[in-house]
Structures are given as C-alpha cells and as structure tokens.
Protein backbone atom coordinates (compact mmCIF):
# COMPACT_ATOMS: atom_id res chain seq x y z
CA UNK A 1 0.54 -2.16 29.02
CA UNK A 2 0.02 -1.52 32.37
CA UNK A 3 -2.76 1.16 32.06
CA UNK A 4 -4.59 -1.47 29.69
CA UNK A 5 -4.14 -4.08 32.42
CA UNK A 6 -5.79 -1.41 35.09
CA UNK A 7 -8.35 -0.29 32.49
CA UNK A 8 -9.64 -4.01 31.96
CA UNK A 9 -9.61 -4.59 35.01
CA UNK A 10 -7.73 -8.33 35.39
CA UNK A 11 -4.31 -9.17 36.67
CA UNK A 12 -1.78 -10.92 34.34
CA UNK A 13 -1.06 -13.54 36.77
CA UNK A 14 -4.82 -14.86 36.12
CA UNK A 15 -5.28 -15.21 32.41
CA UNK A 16 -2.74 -16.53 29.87
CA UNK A 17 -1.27 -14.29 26.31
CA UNK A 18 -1.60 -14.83 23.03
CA UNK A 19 0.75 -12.62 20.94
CA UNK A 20 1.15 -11.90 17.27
CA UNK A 21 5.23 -11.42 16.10
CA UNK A 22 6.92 -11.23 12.94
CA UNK A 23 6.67 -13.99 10.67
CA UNK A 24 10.64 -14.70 11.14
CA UNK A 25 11.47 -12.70 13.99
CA UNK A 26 14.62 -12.63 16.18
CA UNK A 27 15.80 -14.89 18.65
CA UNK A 28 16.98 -12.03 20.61
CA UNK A 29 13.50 -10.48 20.13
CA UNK A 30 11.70 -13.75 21.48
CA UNK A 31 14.08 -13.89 24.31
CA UNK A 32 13.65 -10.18 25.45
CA UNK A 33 9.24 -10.64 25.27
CA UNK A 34 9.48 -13.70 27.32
CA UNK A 35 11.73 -11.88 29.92
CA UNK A 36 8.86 -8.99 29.65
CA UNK A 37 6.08 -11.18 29.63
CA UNK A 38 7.14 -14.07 32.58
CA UNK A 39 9.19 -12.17 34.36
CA UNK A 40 7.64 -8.56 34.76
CA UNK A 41 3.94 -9.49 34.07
CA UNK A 42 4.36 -12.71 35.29
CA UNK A 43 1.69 -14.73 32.44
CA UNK A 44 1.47 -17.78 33.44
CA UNK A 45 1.74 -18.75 29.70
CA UNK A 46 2.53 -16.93 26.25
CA UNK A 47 1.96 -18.16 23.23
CA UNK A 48 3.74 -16.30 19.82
CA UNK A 49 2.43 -17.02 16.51
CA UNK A 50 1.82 -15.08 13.58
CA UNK A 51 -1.25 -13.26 12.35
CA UNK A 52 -1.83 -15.48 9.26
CA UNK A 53 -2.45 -18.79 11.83
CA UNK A 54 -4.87 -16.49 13.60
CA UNK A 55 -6.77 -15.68 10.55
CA UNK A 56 -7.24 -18.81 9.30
CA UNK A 57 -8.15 -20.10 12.52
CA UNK A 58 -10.84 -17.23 13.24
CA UNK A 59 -12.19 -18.20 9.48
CA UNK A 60 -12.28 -21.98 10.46
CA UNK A 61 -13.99 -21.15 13.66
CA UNK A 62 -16.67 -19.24 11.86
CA UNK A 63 -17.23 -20.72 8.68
CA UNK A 64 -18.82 -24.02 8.29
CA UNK A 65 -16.99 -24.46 5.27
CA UNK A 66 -13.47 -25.40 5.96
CA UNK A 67 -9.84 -24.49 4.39
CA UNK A 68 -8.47 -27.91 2.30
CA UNK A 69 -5.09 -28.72 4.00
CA UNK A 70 -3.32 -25.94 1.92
CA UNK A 71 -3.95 -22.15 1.25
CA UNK A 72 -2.65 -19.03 0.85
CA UNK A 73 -3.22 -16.30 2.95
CA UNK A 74 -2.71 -12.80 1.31
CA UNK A 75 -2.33 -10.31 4.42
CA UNK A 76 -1.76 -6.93 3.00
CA UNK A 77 -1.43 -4.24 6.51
CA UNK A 78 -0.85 -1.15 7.18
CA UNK A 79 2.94 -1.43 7.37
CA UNK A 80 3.47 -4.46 4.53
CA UNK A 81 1.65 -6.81 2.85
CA UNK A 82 2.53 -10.44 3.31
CA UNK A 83 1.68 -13.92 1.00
CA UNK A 84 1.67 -16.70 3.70
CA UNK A 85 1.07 -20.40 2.13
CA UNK A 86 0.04 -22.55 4.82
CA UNK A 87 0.20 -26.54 5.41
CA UNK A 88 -2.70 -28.04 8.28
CA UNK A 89 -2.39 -24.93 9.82
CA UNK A 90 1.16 -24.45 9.94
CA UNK A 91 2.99 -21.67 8.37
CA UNK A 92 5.71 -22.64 5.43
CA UNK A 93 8.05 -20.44 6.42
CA UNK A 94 10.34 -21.08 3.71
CA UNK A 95 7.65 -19.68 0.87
CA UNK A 96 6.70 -16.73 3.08
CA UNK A 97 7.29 -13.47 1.11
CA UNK A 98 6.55 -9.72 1.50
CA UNK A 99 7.02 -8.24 -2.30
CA UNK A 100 9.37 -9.39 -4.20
CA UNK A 101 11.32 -7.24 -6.02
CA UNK A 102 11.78 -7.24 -9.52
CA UNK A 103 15.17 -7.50 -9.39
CA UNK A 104 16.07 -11.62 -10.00
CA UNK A 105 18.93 -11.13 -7.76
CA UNK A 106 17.01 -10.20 -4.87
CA UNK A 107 14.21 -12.44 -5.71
CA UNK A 108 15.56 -15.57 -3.91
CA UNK A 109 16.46 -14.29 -0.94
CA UNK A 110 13.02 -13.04 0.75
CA UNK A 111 13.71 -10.69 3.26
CA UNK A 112 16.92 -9.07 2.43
CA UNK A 113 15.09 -5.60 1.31
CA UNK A 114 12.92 -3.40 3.17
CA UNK A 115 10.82 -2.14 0.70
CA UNK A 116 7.44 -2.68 1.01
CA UNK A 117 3.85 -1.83 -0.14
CA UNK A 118 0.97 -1.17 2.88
CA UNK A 119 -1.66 0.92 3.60
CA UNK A 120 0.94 3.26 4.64
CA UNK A 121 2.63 3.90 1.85
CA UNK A 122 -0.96 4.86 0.32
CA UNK A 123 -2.07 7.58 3.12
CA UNK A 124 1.89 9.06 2.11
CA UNK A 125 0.54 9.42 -1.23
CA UNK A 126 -2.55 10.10 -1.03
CA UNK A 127 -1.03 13.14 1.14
CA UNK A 128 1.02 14.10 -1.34
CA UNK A 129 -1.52 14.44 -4.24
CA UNK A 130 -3.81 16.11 -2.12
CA UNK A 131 -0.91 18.67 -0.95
CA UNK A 132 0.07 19.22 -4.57
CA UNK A 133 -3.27 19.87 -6.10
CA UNK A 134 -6.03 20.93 -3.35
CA UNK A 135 -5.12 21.77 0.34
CA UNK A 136 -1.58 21.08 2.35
CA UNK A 137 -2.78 18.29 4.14
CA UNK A 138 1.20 17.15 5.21
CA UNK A 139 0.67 17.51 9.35
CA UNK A 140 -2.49 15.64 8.92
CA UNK A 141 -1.59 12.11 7.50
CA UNK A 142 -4.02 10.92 10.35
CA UNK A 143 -7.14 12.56 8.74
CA UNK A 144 -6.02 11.40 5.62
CA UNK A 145 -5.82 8.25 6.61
CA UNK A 146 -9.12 7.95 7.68
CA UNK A 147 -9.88 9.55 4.19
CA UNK A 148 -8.34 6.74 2.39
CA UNK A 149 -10.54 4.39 4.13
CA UNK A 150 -13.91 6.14 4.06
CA UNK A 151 -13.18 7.25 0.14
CA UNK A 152 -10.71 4.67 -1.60
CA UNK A 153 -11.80 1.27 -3.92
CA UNK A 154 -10.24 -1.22 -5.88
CA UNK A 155 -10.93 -0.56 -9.37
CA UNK A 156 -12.17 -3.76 -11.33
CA UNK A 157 -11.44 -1.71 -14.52
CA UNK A 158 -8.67 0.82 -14.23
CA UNK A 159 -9.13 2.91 -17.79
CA UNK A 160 -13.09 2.54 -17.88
CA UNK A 161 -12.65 4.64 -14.27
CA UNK A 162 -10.32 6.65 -15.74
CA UNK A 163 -12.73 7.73 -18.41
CA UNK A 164 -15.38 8.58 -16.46
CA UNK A 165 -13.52 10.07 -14.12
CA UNK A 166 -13.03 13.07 -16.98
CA UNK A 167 -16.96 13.25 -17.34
CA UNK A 168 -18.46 16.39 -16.35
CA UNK A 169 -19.25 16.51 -12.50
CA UNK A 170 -23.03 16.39 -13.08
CA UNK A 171 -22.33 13.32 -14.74
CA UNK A 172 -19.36 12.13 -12.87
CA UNK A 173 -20.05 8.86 -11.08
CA UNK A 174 -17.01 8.66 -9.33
CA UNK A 175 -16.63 12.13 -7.76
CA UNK A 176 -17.19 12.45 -4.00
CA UNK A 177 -17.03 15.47 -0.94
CA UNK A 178 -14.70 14.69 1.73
CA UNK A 179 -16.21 17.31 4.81
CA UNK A 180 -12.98 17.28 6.67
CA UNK A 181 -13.39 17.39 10.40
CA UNK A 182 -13.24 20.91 12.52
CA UNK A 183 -13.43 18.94 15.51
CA UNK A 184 -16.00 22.11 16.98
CA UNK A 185 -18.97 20.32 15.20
CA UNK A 186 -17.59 17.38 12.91
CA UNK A 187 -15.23 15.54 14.81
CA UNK A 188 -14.68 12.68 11.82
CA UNK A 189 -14.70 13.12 8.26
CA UNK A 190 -17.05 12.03 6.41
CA UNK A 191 -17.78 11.14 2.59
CA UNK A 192 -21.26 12.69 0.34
CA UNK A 193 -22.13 12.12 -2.89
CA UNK A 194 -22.02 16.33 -4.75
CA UNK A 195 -24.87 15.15 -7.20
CA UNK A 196 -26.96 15.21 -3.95
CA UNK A 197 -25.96 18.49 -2.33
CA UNK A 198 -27.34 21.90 -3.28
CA UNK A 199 -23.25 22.52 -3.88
CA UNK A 200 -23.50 21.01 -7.51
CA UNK A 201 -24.92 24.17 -8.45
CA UNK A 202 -21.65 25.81 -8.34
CA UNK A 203 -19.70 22.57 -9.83
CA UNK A 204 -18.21 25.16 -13.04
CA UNK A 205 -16.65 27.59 -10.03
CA UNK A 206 -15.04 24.77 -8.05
CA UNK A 207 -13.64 23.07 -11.04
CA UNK A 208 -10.22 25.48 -10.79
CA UNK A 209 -10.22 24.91 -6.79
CA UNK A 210 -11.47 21.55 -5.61
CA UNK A 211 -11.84 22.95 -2.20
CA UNK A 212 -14.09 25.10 -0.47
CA UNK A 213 -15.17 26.24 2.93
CA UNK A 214 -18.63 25.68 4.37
CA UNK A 215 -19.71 26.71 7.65
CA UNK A 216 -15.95 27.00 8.84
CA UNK A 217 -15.68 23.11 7.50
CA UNK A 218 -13.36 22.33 4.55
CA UNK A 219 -14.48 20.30 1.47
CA UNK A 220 -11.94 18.36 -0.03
CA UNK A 221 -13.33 16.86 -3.65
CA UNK A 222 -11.73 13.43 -4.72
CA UNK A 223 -12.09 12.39 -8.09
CA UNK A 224 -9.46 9.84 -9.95
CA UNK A 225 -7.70 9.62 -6.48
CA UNK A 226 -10.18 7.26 -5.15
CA UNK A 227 -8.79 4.65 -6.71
CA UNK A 228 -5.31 5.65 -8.46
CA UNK A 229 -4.10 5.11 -4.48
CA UNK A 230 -5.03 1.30 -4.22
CA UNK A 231 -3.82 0.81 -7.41
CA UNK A 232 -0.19 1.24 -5.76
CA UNK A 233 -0.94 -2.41 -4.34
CA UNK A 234 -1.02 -3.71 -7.98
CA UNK A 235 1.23 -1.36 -9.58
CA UNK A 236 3.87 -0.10 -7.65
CA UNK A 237 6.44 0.36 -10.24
CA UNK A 238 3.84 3.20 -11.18
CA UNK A 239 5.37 5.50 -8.77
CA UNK A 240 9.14 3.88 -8.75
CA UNK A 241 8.70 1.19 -6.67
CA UNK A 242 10.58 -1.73 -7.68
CA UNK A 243 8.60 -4.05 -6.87
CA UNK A 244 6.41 -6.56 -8.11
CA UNK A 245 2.31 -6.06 -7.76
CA UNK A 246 -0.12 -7.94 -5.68
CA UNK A 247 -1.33 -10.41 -8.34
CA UNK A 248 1.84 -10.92 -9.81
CA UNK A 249 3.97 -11.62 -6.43
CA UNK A 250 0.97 -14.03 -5.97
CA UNK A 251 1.71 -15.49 -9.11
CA UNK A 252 5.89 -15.68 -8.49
CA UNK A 253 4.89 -17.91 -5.35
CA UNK A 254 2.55 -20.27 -6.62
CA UNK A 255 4.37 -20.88 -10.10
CA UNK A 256 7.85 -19.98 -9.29
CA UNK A 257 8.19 -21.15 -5.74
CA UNK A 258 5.88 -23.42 -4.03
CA UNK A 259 6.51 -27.65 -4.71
CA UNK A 260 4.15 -28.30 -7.75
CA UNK A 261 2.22 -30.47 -4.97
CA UNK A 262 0.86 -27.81 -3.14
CA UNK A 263 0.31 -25.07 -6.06
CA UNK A 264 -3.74 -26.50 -6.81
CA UNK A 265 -4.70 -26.08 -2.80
CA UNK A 266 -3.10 -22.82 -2.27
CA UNK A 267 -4.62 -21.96 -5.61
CA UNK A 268 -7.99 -23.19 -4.69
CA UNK A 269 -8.21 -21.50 -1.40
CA UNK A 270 -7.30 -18.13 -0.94
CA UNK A 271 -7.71 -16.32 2.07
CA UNK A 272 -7.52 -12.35 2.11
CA UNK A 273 -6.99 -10.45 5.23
CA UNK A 274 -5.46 -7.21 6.42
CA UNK A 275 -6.94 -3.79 6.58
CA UNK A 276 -6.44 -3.04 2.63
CA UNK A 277 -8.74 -6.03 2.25
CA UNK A 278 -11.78 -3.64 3.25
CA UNK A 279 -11.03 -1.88 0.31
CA UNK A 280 -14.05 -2.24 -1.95
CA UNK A 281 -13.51 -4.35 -5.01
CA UNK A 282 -10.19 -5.70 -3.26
CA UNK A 283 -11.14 -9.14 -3.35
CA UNK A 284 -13.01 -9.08 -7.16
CA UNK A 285 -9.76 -7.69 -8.26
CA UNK A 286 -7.44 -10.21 -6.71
C-alpha cells in the first residue's frame, strides 16, 4: 500500500478511505483493518461497506432513473457470485446468499459451505478443456483468463449454439482465432473472425489439430467453448457442482426467502454487476 501511496502521490493523513469487505466479515477482521488503517496509515476516517451499496449507489449517481426502495443486486466476481436484496440502500443481511446448494440441509444456513461459482472457476475450466483437446495451457491460467474475457458469451439459446457449433467452419458462425501472445510482437491476445483470414483455406487440415503456429505466434481455435464456460454460472451441476444455477438461486431468494412484501421490488429492479456481467448476453439471459 505504501508504494501506491508514493505512486499517487498524497499522504494518508490528508484524504479519508473508503473500503469494500466481506458481506459478513469478522469482528476480528474489522478490528485488525482499523488497527492498520488508524494506527499505521493514520486515515483520518474509514468507512467499510460492501460492494453491492457501492454499486447501487454509483447506478443512482448516474442514472436519472432511480432504484424503487427495494432491489436485488446480482454480483457475480471473479472469486463468487453473490445475490444481495437491498432495503433504502441498506443491505438485508439476513437474505444475502452466495449459491445455495442443492442440498435442503445446507440451504438454510447461508454461508456454512465454501463452494462457489466465479469467474474463476471458469478460467480453471476453460484451462482444462483447452489442455485436454488443443495446447497445455496449465502455467498460463493468466492468458487464459484474458481469453475467457475477449472470447466467452452468454448463450440466449444453449442447443441452437450447439447446433451450429457442428456446422462446417466455412459456415460456422460461432468459431473464432485466439492469436495467443509471444510477448516479442503481440504482447495481448487477441480474438479474429477465420472466415476473414486467408487461414480458412486450410480449415479441412486444422480440423484434427485446432492449433497452429504463425509467424512464431500460436493460434488457439475456440468453437463450442465460447459459451459451454459461462454456462457453468447457470448450470453448475453440469460439471459436479452441487449447486444451484444463477437463475434458479435467484429464484430460491425471491420465492423461498425474502418476506412476500418485498418479493415485487426486488423483482422489479434488478441490478447486475460483477465482472461476469460483461459477458455478452449475460443480462438477456438472466
């Protein structure tokens, strides 16, 4: 923290600090940041909250159209994905829940498991389907991370994807070139289309080997991954995950678990955040 201090240029004892924690962290936790922050730093003033408040506050502050006095905030991360219903502004802690697993057992008692669906547990797969069928990609889950990001949707209709995603590669809509980077002349990957590259010439001799080798760069060719990965988010029992998906955790909370007063706001007024919400088709899915 200190280098970011001497890199911005500003003392601590000037300016006050707004920090994000856990949604129910510990006291102990609390207790050992304010000793860090007051005592070492010296802030004048911290102030904790969680990143759902700061969403929906940034989204107030921008929008002219304004949240009703409840909604939901769906936060899905890199580590977890969270569904936060929220009262004027204030969190309901008691209704906050990660995923909830299938299990009805475990179901009423929030955060006794640590099981949990983020963007991380996608880049871990997407690694591993690369590494089984194309190139051993396992030392470079940072790459494929930014893969996952420059490559992966939502799909708004799973088995129409699917289908196409059998077609021919001439005719395959959903097929894309990763260039991975060589970091001599491509220091990020980046995504284009085959069906514009003089490479689709040779589409019959790459079908056996998706990947190829062009001016010392490697070409990694996605196909059905693109959006089997994200589908984790809806699906996770698809991979033995015992868990319930996005839509239907959302579903638990608002029919299951919130007081029937609240269920039409939080209903009405969703708010989607988190990196996984860049995800194209993300939101039309939800």
């Amino acid at each position: 923290m200190k280098k970011i201090f001497k890199e911005r240029n500003f003392k601590p004892t000037d300016c006050n600090l707004v920090s994000t924690e856990p949604y129910f962290n510990f006291s102990s936790t609390k207790e050992t940041m304010n000793e860090i922050f007051f005592e070492e730093y010296q802030f004048p003033a911290i102030m904790r909250t969680n990143p759902a408040f700061l969403s929906a506050y940034k989204y107030q502050s921008e929008s002219a159209q304004r949240l009703s006095r409840y909604c939901l905030v769906v936060d899905s991360g890199y580590s977890f994905t969270h569904i936060v219903p929220m009262c004027d502004g204030r969190v309901m802690g008691d209704f906050v829940i990660r995923y909830v697993k299938i299990d009805s057992l475990v179901c009423d008692v929030f955060f006794s498991f640590s099981l949990t669906i983020g963007g991380k547990i996608l880049t871990n797969r997407l690694v591993e389907i690369v590494s089984y069928r194309h190139l051993d990609v396992r030392s470079e889950v940072y790459i494929m991370n930014q893969c996952k990001e420059d490559v992966c949707y939502v799909s708004t209709d799973f088995w129409k994807d699917l289908a196409c995603a059998r077609a021919n590669p001439r005719k395959n809509p959903i097929l894309r070139e990763y260039v991975l980077p060589d970091y001599a002349d491509v220091h990020r990957g980046y995504v284009r289309d085959p069906s514009n590259e003089h490479s689709s010439q040779n589409d019959g001799a790459l079908s056996s080997d998706q990947t190829r080798t062009t001016q010392q760069s490697y070409i990694l060719r996605l196909n059905n991954e693109r959006f089997t990965i994200p589908e984790l988010l809806f699906h996770p029992s698809d991979v033995g995950y015992a868990e319930m998906g996005l839509t239907e955790a959302i579903g638990y909370l608002l029919t299951e678990r919130l007081p029937s007063a609240v269920r039409p706001g939080a209903w009405a007024n969703c708010l989607v955040t988190g990196g996984n919400a860049h995800f194209p088709g993300f939101v039309e899915r939800l």
